[in-house]
N, C-alpha and C. Protein backbone atom coordinates (compact mmCIF):
# COMPACT_ATOMS: atom_id res chain seq x y z
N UNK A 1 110.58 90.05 99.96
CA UNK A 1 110.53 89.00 100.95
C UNK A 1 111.55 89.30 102.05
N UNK A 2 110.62 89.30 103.61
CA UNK A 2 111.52 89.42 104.38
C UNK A 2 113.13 88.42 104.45
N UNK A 3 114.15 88.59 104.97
CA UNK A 3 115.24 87.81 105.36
C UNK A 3 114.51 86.79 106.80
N UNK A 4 115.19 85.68 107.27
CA UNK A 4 114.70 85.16 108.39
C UNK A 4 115.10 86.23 109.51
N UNK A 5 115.89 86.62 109.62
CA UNK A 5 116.14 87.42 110.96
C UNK A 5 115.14 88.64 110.78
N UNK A 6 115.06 89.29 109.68
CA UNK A 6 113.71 90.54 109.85
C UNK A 6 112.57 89.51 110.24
N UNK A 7 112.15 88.80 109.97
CA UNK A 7 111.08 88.32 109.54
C UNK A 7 110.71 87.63 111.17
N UNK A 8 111.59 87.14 111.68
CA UNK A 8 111.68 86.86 113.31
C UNK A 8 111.84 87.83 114.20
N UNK A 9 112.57 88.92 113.76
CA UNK A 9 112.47 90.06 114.61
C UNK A 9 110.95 90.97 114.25
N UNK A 10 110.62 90.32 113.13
CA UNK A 10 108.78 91.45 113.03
C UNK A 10 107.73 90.42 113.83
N UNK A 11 108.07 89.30 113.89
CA UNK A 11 107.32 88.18 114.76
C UNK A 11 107.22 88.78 116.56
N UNK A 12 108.29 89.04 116.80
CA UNK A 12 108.77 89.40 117.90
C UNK A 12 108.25 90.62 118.30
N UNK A 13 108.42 91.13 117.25
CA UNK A 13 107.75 92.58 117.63
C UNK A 13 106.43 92.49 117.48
N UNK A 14 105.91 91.90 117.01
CA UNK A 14 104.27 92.08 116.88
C UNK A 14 103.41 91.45 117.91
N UNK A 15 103.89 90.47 118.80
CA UNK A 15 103.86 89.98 120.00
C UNK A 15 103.26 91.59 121.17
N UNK A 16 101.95 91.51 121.66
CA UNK A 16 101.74 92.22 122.17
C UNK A 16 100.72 91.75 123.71
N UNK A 17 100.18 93.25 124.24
CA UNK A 17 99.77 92.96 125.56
C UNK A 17 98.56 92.12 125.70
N UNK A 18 97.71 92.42 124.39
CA UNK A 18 96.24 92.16 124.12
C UNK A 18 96.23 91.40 123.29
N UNK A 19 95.62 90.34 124.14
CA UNK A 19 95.47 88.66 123.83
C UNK A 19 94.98 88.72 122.17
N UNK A 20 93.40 89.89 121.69
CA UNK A 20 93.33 90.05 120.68
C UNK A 20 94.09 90.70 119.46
N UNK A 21 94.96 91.45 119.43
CA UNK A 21 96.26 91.43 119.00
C UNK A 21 97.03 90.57 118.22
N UNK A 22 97.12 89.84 119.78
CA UNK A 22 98.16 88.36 119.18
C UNK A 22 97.40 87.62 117.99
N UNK A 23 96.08 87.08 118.76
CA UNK A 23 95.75 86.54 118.04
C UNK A 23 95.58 86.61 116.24
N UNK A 24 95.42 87.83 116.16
CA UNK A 24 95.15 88.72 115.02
C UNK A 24 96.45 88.76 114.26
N UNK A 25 97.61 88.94 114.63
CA UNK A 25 98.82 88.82 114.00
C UNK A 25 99.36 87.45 114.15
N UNK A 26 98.92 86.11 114.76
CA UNK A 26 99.42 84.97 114.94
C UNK A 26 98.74 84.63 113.26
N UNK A 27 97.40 85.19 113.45
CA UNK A 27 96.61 84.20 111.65
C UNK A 27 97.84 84.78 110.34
N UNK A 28 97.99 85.89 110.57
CA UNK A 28 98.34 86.96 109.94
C UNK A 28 99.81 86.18 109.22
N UNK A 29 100.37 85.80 110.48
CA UNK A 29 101.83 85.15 109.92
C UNK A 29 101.78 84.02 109.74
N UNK A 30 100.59 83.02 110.04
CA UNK A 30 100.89 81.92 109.48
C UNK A 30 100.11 82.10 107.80
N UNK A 31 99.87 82.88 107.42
CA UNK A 31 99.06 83.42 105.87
C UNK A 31 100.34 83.28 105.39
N UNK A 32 100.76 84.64 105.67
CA UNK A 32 101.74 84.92 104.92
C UNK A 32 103.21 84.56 105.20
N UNK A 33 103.84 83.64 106.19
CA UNK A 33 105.07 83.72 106.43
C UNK A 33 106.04 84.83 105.87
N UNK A 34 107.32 84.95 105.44
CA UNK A 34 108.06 85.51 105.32
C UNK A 34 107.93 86.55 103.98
N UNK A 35 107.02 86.36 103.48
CA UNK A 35 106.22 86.69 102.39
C UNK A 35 105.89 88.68 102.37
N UNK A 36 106.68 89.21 103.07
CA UNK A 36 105.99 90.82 103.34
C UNK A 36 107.12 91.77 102.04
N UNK A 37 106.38 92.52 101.45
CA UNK A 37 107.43 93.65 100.96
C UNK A 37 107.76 94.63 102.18
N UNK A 38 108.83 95.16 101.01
CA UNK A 38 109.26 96.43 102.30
C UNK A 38 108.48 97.35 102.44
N UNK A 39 107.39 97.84 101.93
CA UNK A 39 106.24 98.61 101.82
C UNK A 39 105.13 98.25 103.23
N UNK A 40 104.99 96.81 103.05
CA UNK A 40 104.07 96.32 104.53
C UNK A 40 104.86 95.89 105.34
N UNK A 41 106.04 95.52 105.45
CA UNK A 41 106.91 95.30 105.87
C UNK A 41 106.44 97.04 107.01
N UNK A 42 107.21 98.21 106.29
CA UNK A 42 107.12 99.70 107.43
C UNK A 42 105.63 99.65 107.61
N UNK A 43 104.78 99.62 106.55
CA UNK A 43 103.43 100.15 106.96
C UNK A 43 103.42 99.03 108.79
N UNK A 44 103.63 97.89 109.12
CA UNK A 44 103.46 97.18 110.15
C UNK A 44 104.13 97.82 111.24
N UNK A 45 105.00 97.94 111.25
CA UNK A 45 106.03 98.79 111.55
C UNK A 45 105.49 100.20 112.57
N UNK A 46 105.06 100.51 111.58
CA UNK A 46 104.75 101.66 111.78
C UNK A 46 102.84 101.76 112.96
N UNK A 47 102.57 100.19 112.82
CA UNK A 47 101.20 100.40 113.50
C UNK A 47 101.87 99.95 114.76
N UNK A 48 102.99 99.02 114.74
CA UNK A 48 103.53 98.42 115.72
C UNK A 48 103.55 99.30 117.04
N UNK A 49 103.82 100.56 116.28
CA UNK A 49 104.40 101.27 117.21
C UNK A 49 103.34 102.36 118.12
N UNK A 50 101.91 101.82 118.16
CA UNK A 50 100.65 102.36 118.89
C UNK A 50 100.47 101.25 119.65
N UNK A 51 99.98 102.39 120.87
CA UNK A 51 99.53 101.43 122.17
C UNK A 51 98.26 100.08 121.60
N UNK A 52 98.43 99.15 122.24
CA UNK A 52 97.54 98.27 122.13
C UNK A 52 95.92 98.37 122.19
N UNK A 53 95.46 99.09 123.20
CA UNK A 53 94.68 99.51 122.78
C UNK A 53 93.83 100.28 121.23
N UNK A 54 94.90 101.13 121.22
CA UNK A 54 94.44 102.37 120.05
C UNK A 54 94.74 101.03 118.68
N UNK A 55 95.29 100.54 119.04
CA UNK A 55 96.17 99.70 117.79
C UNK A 55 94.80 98.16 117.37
N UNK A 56 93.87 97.84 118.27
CA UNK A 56 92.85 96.97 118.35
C UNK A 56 92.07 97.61 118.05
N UNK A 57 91.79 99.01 118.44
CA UNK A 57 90.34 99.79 117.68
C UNK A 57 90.76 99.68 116.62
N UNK A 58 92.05 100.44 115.70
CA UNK A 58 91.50 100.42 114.18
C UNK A 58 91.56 98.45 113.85
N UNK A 59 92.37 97.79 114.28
CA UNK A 59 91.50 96.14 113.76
C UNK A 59 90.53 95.86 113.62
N UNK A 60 89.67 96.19 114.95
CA UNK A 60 88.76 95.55 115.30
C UNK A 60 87.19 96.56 114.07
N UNK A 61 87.89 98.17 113.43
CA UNK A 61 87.14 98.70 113.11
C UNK A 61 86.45 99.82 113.51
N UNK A 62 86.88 100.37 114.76
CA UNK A 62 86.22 101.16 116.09
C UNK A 62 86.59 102.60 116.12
N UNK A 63 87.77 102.51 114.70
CA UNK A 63 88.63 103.58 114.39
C UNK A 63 89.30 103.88 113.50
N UNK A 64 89.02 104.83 112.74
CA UNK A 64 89.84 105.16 111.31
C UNK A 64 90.63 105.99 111.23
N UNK A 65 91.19 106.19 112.47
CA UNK A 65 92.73 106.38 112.51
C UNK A 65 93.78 106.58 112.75
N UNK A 66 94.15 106.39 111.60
CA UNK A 66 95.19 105.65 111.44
C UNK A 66 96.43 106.45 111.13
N UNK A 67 97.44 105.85 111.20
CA UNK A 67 98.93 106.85 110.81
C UNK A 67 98.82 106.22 109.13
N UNK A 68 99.12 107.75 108.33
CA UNK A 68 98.90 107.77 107.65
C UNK A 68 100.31 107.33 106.34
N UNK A 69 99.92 106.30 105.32
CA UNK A 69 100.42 105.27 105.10
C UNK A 69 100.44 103.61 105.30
N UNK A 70 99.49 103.97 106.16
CA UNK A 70 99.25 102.57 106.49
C UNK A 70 97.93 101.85 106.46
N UNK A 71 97.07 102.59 105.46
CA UNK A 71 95.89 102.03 105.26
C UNK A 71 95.80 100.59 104.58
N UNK A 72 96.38 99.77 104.06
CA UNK A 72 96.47 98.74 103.41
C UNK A 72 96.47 97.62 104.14
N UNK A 73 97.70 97.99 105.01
CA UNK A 73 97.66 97.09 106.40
C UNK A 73 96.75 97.01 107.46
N UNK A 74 96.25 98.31 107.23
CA UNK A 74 94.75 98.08 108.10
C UNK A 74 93.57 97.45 108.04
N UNK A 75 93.59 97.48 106.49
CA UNK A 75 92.60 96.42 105.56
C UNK A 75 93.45 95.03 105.80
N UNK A 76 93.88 95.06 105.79
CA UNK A 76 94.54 93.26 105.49
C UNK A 76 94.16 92.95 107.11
N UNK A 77 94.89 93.31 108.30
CA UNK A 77 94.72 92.94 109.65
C UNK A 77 93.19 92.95 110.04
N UNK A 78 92.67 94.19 109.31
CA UNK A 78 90.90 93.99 109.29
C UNK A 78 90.40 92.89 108.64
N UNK A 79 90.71 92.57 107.67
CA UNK A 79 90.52 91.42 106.92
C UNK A 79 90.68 90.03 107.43
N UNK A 80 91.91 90.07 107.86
CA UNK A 80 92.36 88.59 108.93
C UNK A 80 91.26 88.39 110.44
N UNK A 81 90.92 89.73 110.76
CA UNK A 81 90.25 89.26 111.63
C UNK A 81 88.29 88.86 111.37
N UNK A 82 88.35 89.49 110.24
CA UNK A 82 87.39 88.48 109.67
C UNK A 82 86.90 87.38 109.24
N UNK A 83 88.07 86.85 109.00
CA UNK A 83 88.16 85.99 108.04
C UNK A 83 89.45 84.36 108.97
N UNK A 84 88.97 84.20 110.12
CA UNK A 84 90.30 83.68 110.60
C UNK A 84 90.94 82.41 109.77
């Protein structure tokens, strides 16, 4: 379980250009609040860090891939946006 300050600073960071994005990580944290291991905790982390674009194809499904390690989180954010 994140601490509040990780857990507000991964909020912060996941805040992006593309409205679908947000939206997609807004369901995402109210699921799970503070609730992440350190495992999805980096795997997020680690998608965080692709342009918005490239980063909505694999959500949205348009693209498989992915940086590798982070398939789980790709299912789950794929998942959330199925499932709002």
């Amino acid at each position: 379980m994140l601490s509040d300050t990780d857990y507000a600073r991964l909020r912060w960071r996941a805040r992006r250009g593309l409205l679908e994005n947000d939206l997609v990580f807004e369901r995402l944290f109210k699921r799970r609040g503070a609730g992440w291991s350190e495992d999805e905790h980096a795997q997020l982390l680690r998608l965080l860090e692709l342009d918005d674009v490239l980063l909505w194809d694999l959500i949205a499904g348009r693209s498989d891939d992915w940086p590798e390690g982070t398939a789980e989180m790709v299912a789950l954010l794929r998942e959330t946006l199925r499932n709002p």
